[in-house]
Protein backbone atom coordinates (compact mmCIF):
# COMPACT_ATOMS: atom_id res chain seq x y z
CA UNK A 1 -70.74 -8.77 120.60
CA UNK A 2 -69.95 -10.65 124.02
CA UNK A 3 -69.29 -8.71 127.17
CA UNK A 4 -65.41 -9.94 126.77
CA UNK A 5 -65.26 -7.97 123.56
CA UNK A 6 -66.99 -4.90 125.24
CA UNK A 7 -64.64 -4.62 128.29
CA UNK A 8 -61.76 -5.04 125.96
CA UNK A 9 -62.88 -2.06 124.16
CA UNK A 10 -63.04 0.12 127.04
CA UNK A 11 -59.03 -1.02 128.40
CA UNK A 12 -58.23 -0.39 124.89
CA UNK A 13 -60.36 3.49 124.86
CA UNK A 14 -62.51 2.40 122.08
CA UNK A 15 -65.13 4.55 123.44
CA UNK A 16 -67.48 5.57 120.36
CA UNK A 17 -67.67 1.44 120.02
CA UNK A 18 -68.45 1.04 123.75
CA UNK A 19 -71.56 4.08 123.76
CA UNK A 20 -72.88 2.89 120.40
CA UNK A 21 -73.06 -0.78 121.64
CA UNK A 22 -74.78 0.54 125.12
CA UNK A 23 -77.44 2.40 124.06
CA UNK A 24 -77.96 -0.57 121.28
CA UNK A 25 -77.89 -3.21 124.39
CA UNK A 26 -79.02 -1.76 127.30
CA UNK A 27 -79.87 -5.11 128.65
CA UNK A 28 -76.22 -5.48 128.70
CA UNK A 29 -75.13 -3.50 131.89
CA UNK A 30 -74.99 -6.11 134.56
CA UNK A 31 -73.39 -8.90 132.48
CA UNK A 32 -70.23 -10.21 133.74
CA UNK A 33 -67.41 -10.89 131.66
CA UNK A 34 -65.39 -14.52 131.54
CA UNK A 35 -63.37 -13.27 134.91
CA UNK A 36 -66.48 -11.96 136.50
CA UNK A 37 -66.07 -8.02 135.76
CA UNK A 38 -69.01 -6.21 134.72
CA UNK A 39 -68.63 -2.89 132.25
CA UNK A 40 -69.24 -0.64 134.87
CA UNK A 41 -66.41 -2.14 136.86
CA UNK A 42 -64.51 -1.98 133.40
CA UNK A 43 -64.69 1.36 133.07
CA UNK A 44 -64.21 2.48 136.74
CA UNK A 45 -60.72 0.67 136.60
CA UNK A 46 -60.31 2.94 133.28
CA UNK A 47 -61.45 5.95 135.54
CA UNK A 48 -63.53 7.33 132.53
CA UNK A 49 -66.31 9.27 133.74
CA UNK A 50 -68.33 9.55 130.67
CA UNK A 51 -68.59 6.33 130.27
CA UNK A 52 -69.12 5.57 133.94
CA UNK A 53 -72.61 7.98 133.77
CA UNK A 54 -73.30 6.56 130.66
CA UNK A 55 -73.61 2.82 132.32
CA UNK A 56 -75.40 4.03 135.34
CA UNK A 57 -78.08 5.90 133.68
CA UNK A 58 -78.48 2.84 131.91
CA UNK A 59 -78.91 0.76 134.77
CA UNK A 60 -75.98 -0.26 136.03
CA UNK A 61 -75.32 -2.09 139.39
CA UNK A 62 -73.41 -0.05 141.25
CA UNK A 63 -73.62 -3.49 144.05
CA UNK A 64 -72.51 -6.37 141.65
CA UNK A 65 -69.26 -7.86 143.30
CA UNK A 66 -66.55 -9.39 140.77
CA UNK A 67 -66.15 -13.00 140.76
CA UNK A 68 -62.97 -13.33 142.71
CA UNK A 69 -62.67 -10.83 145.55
CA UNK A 70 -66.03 -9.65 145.38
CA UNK A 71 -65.18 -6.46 144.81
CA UNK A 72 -68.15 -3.79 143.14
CA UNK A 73 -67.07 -0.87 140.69
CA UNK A 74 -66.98 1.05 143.55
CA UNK A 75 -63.70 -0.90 144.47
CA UNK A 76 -62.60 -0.35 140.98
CA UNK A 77 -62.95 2.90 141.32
CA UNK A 78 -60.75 3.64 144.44
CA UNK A 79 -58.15 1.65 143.37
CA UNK A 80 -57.66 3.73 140.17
């Protein structure tokens, strides 16, 4: 599954998908999606906290910046 597919699961709160698929792929974390979002950034926009510990204890980059504005999850985050 490509990382467009995952972050479309987490807008849509397909959350049992989104875990299962994580700790299947860890490797997965940092990859950015077609418009340069990352899941972490994904599911800081969702404001789903779970799933937000469940990325970082798997290694995600809290310091990636999105492909347009540069923006990390942390930006995501606020704006939620």
């Amino acid at each position: 599954m490509d990382v467009d597919k995952i972050i479309s699961k987490i807008r849509n709160g397909d959350f049992k998908d989104v875990k299962r698929f994580i700790k299947k792929n860890p490797e997965t974390v940092n990859r950015k999606n077609s418009d340069g979002l990352t899941l972490l950034m994904a599911a800081c926009e969702q404001g789903n906290k779970e799933l937000i510990t469940l990325l970082t204890k798997s290694g995600a980059d809290l310091n990636i910046g999105d492909k347009d504005k540069k923006w990390t999850a942390l930006h995501y985050a606020v704006v939620k």
